[in-house]
C-alpha atoms as a PDB file:
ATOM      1  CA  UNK A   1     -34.628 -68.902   4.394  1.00  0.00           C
ATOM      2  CA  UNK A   2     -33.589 -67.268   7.597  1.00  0.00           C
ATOM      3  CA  UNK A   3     -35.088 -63.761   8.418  1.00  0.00           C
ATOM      4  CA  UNK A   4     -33.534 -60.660  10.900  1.00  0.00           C
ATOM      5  CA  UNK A   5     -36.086 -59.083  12.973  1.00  0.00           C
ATOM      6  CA  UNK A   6     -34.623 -55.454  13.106  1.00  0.00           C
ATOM      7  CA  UNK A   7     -34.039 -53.918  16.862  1.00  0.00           C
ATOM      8  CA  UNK A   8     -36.335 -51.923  18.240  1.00  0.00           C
ATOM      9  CA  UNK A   9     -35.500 -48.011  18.824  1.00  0.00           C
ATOM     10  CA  UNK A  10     -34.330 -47.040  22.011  1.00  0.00           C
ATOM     11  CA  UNK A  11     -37.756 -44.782  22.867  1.00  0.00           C
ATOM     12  CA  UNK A  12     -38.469 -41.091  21.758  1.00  0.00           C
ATOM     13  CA  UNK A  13     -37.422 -40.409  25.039  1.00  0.00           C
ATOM     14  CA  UNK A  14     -33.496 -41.146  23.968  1.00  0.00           C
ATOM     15  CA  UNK A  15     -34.265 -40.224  20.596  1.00  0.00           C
ATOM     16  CA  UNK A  16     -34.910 -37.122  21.750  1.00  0.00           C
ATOM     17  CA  UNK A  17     -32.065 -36.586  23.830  1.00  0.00           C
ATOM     18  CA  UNK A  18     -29.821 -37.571  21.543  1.00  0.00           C
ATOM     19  CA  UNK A  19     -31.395 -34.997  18.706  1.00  0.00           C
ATOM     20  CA  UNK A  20     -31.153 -32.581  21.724  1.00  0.00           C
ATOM     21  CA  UNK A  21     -27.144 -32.985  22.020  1.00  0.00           C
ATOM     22  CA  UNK A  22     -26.625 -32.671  18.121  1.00  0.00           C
ATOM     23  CA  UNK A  23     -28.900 -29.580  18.052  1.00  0.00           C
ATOM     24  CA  UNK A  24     -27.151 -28.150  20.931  1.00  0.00           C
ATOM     25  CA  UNK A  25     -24.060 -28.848  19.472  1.00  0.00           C
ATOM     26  CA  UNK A  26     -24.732 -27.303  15.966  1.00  0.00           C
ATOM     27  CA  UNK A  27     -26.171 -23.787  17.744  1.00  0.00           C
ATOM     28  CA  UNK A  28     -23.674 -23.709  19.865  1.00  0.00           C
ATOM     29  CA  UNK A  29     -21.000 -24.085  16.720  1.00  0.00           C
ATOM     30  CA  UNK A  30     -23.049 -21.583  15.180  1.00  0.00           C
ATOM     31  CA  UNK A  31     -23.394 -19.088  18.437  1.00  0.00           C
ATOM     32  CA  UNK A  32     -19.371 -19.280  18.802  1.00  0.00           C
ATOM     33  CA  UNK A  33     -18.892 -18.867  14.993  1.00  0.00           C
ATOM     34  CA  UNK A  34     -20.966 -15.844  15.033  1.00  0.00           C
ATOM     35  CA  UNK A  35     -19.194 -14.179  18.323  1.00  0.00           C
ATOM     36  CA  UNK A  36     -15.771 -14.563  16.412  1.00  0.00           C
ATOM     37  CA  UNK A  37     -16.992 -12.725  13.203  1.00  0.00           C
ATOM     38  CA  UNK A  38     -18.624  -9.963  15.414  1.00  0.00           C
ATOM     39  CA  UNK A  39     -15.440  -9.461  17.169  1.00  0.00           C
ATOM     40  CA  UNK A  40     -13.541  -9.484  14.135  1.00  0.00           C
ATOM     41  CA  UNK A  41     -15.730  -7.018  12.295  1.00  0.00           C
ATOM     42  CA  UNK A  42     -15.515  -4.652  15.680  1.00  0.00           C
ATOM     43  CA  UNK A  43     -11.986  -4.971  15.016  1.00  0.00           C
ATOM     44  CA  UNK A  44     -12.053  -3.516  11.634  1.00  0.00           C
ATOM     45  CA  UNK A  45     -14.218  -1.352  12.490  1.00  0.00           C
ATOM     46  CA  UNK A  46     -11.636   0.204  15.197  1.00  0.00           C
ATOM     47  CA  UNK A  47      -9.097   0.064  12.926  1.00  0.00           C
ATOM     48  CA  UNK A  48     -10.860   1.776  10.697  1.00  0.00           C
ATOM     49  CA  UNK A  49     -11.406   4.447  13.180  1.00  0.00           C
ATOM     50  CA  UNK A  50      -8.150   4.774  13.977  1.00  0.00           C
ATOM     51  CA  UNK A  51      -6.972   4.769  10.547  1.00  0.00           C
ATOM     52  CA  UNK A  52      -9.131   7.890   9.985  1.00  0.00           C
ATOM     53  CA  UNK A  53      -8.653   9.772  13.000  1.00  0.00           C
ATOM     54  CA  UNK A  54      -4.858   9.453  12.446  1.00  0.00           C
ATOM     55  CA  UNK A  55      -5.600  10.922   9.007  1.00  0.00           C
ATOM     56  CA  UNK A  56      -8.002  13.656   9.876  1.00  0.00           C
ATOM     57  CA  UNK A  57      -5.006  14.535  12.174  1.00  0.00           C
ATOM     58  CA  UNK A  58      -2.203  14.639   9.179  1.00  0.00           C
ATOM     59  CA  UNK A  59      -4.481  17.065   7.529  1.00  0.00           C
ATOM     60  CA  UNK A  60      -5.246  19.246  10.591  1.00  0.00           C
ATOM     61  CA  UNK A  61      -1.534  19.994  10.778  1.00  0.00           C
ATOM     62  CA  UNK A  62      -0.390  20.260   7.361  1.00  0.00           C
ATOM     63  CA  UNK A  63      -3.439  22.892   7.066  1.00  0.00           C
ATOM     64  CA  UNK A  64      -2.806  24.720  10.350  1.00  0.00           C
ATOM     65  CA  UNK A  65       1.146  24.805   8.943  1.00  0.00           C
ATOM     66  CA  UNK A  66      -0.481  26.304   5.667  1.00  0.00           C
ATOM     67  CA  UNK A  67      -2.364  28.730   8.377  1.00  0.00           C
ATOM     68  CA  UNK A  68       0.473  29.667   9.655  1.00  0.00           C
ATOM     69  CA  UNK A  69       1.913  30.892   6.454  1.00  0.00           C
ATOM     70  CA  UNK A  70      -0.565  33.298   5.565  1.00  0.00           C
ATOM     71  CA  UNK A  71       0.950  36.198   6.775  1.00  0.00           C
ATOM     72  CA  UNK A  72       3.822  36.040   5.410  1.00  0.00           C
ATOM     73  CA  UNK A  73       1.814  35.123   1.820  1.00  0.00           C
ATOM     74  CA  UNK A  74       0.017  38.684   2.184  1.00  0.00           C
ATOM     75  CA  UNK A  75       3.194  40.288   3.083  1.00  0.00           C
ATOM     76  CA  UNK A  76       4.410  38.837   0.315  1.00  0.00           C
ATOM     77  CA  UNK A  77       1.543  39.996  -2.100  1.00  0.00           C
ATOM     78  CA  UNK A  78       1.787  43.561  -0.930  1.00  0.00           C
ATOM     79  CA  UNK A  79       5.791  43.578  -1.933  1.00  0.00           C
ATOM     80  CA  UNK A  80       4.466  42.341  -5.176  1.00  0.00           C
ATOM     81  CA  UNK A  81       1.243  45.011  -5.769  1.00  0.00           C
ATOM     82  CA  UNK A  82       4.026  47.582  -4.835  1.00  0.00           C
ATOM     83  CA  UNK A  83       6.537  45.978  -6.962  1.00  0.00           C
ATOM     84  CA  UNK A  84       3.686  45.925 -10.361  1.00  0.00           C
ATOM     85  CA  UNK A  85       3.240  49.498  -9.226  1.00  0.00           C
ATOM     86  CA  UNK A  86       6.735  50.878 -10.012  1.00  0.00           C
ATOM     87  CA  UNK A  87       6.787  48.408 -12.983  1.00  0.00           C
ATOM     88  CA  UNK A  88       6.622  51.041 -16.063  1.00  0.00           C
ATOM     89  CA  UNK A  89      10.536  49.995 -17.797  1.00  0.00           C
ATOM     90  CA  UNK A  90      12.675  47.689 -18.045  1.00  0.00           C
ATOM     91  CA  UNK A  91      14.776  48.752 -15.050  1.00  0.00           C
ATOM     92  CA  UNK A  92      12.085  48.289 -12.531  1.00  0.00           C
ATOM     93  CA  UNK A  93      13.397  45.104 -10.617  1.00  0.00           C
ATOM     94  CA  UNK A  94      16.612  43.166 -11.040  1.00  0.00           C
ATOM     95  CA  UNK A  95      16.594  39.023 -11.891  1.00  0.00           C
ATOM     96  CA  UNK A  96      17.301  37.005  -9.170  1.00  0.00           C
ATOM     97  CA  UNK A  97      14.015  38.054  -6.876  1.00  0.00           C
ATOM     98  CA  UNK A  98      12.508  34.585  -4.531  1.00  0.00           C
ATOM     99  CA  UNK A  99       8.608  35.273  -4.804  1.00  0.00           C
ATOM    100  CA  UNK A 100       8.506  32.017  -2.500  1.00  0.00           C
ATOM    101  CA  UNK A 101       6.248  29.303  -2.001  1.00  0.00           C
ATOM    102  CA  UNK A 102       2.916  30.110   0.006  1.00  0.00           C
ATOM    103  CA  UNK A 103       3.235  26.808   2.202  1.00  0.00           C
ATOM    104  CA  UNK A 104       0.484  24.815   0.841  1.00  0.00           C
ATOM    105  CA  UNK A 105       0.622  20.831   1.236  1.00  0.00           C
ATOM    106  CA  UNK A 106      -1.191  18.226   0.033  1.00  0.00           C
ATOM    107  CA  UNK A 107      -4.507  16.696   1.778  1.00  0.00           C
ATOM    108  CA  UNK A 108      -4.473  13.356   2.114  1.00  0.00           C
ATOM    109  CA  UNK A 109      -8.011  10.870   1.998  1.00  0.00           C
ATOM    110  CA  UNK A 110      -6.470   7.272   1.122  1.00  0.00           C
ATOM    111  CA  UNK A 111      -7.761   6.102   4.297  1.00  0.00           C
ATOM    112  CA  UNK A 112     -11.163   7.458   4.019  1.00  0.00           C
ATOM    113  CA  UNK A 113     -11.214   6.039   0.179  1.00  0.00           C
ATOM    114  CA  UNK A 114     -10.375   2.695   1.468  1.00  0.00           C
ATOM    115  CA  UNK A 115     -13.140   2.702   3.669  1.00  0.00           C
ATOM    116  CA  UNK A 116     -15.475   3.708   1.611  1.00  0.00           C
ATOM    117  CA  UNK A 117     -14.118   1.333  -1.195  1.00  0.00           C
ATOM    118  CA  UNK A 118     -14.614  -1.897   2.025  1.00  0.00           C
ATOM    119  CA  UNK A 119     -18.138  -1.307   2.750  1.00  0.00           C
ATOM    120  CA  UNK A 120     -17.721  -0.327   6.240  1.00  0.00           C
ATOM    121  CA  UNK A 121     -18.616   3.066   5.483  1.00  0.00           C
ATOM    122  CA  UNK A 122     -21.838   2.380   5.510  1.00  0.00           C
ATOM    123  CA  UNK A 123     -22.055  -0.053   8.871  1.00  0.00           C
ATOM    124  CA  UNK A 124     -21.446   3.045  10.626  1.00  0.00           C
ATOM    125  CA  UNK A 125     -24.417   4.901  12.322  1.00  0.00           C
ATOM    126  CA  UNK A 126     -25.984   7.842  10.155  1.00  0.00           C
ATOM    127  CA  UNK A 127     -23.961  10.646  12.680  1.00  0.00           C
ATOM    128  CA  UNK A 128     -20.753   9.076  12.400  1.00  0.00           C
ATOM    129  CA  UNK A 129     -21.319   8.888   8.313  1.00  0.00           C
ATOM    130  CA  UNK A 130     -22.710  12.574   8.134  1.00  0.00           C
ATOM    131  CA  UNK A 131     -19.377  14.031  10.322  1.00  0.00           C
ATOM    132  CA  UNK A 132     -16.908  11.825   8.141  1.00  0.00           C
ATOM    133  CA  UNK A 133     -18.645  13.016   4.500  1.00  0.00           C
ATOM    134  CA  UNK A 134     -18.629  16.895   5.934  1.00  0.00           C
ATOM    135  CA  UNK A 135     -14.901  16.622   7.128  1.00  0.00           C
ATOM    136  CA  UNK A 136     -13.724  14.877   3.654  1.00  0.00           C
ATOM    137  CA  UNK A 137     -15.808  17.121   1.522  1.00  0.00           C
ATOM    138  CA  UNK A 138     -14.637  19.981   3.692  1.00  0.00           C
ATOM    139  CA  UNK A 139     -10.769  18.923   3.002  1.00  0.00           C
ATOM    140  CA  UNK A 140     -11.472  17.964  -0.956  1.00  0.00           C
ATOM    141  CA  UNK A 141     -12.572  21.759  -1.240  1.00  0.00           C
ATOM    142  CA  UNK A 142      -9.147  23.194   0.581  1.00  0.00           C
ATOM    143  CA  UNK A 143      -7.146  21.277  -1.449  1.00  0.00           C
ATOM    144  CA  UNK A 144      -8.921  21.921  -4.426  1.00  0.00           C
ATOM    145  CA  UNK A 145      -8.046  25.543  -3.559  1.00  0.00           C
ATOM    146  CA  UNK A 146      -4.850  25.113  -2.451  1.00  0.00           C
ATOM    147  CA  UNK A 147      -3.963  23.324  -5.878  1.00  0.00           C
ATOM    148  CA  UNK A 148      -5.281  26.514  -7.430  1.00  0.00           C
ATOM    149  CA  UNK A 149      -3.138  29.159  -5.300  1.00  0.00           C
ATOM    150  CA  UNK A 150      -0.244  27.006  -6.231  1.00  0.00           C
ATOM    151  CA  UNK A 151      -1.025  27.811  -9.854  1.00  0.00           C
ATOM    152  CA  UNK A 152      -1.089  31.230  -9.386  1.00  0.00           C
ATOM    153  CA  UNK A 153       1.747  31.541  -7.407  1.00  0.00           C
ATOM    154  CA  UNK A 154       3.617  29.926 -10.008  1.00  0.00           C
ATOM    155  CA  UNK A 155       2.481  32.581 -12.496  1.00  0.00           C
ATOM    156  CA  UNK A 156       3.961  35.415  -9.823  1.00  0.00           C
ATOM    157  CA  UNK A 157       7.092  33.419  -9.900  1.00  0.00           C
ATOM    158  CA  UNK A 158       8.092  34.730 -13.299  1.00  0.00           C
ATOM    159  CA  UNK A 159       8.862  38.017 -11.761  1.00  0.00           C
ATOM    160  CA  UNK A 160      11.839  36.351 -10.619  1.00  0.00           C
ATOM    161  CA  UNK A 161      13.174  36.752 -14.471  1.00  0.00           C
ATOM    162  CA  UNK A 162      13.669  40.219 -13.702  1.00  0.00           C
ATOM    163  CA  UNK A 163      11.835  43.141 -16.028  1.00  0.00           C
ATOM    164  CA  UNK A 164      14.821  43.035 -18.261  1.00  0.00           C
ATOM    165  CA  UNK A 165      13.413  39.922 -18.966  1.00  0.00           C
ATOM    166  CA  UNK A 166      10.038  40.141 -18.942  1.00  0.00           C
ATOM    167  CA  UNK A 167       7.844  42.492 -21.249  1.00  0.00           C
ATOM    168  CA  UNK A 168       5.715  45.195 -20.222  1.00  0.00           C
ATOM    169  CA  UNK A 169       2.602  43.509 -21.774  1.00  0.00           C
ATOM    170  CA  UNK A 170       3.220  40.644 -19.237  1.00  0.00           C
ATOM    171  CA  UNK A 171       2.215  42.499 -16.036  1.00  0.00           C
ATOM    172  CA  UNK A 172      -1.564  42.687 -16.611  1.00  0.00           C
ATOM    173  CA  UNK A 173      -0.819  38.774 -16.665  1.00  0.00           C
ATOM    174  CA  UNK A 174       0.980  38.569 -13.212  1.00  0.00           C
ATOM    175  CA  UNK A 175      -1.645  41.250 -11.727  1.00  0.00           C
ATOM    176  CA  UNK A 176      -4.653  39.060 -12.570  1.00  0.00           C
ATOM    177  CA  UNK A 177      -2.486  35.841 -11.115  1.00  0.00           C
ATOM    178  CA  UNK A 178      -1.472  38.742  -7.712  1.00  0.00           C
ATOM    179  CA  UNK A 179      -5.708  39.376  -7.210  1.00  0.00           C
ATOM    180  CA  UNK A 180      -6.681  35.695  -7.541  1.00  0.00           C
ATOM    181  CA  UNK A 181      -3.810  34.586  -5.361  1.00  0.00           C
ATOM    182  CA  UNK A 182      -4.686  36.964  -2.637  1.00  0.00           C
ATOM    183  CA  UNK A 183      -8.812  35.673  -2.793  1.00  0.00           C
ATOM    184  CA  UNK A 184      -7.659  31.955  -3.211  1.00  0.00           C
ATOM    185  CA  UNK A 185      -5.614  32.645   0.157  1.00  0.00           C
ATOM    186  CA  UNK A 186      -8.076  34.602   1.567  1.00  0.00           C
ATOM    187  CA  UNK A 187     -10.680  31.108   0.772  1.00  0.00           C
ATOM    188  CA  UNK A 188      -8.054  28.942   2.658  1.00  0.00           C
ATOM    189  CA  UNK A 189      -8.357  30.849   5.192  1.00  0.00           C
ATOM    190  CA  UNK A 190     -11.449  31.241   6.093  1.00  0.00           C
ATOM    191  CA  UNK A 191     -12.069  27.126   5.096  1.00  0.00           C
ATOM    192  CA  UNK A 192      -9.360  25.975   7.294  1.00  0.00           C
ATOM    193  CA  UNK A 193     -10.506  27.856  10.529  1.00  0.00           C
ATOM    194  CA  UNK A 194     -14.281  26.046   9.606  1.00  0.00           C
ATOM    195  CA  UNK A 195     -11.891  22.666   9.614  1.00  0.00           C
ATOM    196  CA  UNK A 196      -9.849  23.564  12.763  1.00  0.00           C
ATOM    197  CA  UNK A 197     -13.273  23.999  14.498  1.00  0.00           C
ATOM    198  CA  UNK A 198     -14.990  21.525  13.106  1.00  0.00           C
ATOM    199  CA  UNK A 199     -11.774  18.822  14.234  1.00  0.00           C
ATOM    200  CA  UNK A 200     -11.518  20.487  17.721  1.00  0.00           C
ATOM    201  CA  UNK A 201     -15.020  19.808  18.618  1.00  0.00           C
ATOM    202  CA  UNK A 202     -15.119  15.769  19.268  1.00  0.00           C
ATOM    203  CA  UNK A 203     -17.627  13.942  16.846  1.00  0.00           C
ATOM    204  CA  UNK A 204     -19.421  11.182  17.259  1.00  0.00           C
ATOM    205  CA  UNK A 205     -17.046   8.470  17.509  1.00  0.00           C
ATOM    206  CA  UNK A 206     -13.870  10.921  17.193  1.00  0.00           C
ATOM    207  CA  UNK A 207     -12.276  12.535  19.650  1.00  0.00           C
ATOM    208  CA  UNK A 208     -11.449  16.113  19.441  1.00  0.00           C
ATOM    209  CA  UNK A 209      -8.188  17.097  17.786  1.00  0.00           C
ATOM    210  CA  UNK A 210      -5.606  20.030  18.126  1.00  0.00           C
ATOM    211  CA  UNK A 211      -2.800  20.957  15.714  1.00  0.00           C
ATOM    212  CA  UNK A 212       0.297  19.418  16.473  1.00  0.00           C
ATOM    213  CA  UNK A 213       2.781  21.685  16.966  1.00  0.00           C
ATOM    214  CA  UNK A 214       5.746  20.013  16.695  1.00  0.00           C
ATOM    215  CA  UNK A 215       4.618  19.399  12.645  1.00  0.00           C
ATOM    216  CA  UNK A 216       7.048  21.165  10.210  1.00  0.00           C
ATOM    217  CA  UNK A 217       7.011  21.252   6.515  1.00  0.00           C
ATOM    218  CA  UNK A 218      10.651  21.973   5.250  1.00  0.00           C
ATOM    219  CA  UNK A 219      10.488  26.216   5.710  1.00  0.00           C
ATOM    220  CA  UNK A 220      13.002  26.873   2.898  1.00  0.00           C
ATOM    221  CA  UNK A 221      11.601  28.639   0.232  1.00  0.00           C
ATOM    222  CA  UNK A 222       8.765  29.876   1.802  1.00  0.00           C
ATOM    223  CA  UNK A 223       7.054  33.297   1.044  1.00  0.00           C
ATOM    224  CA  UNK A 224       8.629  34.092   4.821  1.00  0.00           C
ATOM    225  CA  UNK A 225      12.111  34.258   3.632  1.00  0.00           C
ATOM    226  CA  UNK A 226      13.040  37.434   1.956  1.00  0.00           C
ATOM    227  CA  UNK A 227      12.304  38.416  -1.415  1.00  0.00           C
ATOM    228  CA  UNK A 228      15.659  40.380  -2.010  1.00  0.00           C
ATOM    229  CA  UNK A 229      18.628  38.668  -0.834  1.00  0.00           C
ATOM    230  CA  UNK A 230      21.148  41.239   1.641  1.00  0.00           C
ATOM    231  CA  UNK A 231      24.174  41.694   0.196  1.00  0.00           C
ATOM    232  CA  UNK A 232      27.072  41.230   2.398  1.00  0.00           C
ATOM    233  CA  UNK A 233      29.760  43.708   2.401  1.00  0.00           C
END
């Protein structure tokens, strides 16, 4: 029988710098992988920011455009108190009066959901987290408001029917719906110059914003049109 006598090892000194290189190798794999997922995740994270920001400033001009409404919403009110006060037959007011929309439009938050929804929410420091919650919860409230006035505006609307139409017993009806649309305005009002300040101040992480003015919501309709129509001769 014929027997192999095995090699002998190199030395720990090669061992050793051979375990070295593969170690060296597998942090360094590990070091690199790390750096990419940081700089990904930073990435998100300033999209994220962006995404936001861009959003806070969609509602900052759709509720500075509902602002800018709100005299002509009072004006409007006051034609209708004077209206309700002359109201005592049916030949009070013709059909055919526009009561008119009070400008409101719709808040949005998708972008805020979906970061909330991702996780990277709560990556952010405790400031940034406490200025995004108070904006949001500051814009769920106007809108929750807004959607209200919109109710009661469409209650005022059925003065357009003319009081032919309509039946004395209606107008304690459409004076409720006139006092709680003129303190649901009044509410917007006072909320969206908190918002306007709140967004013109910078945060931490946001810059400061300003209205943009060249934002328009389609003004037909509007409670700044007239309520009677001129008659041409």
């Amino acid at each position: 029988m014929r027997f192999r006598v095995l090699e002998a090892l190199h030395g720990w000194r090669e061992f050793l710098k051979e375990y070295a290189v593969v170690v060296l190798g597998v942090l360094t794999a590990l070091a690199l992988d790390q750096l990419v997922e940081s700089a990904h995740d930073r990435r998100l994270a300033r999209d994220a920011h962006e995404a936001i920001d861009q959003e806070l400033q969609t509602d900052l001009d759709r509720v500075a455009y509902r602002a800018r409404q709100q005299s002509c919403n009072v004006k409007r009110l006051e034609e209708i108190e004077a209206l309700l006060a002359r109201w005592h037959d049916d030949g009070a007011f013709p059909a055919g009066l526009k009561i008119g929309f009070p400008g409101d439009v719709g808040l949005v938050d998708q972008r805020w959901q979906a970061n909330l929804a991702s996780g990277r929410f709560s990556e952010e420091s405790p400031q940034e987290q406490t200025d995004q919650a108070g904006l949001y919860t500051l814009i769920h409230v106007i809108d929750m408001v807004e959607n209200k006035e919109i109710d009661y505006w469409i209650q005022l609307r059925t003065i357009e029917l003319g009081s032919r139409t309509l039946s004395l017993a209606s107008k304690p009806m459409i004076a409720e719906a006139l006092v709680r649309a003129r303190a649901e305005g009044e509410a917007i009002n006072g909320l969206s110059a908190a918002l306007l300040g709140s967004l013109r101040t910078a945060g931490s992480g946001r810059p400061g914003m300003t209205p943009n003015r060249d934002y328009l919501v389609a003004y037909p309709g509007t409670t700044c049109e007239p309520m009677r129509k001129t008659t041409s001769l």
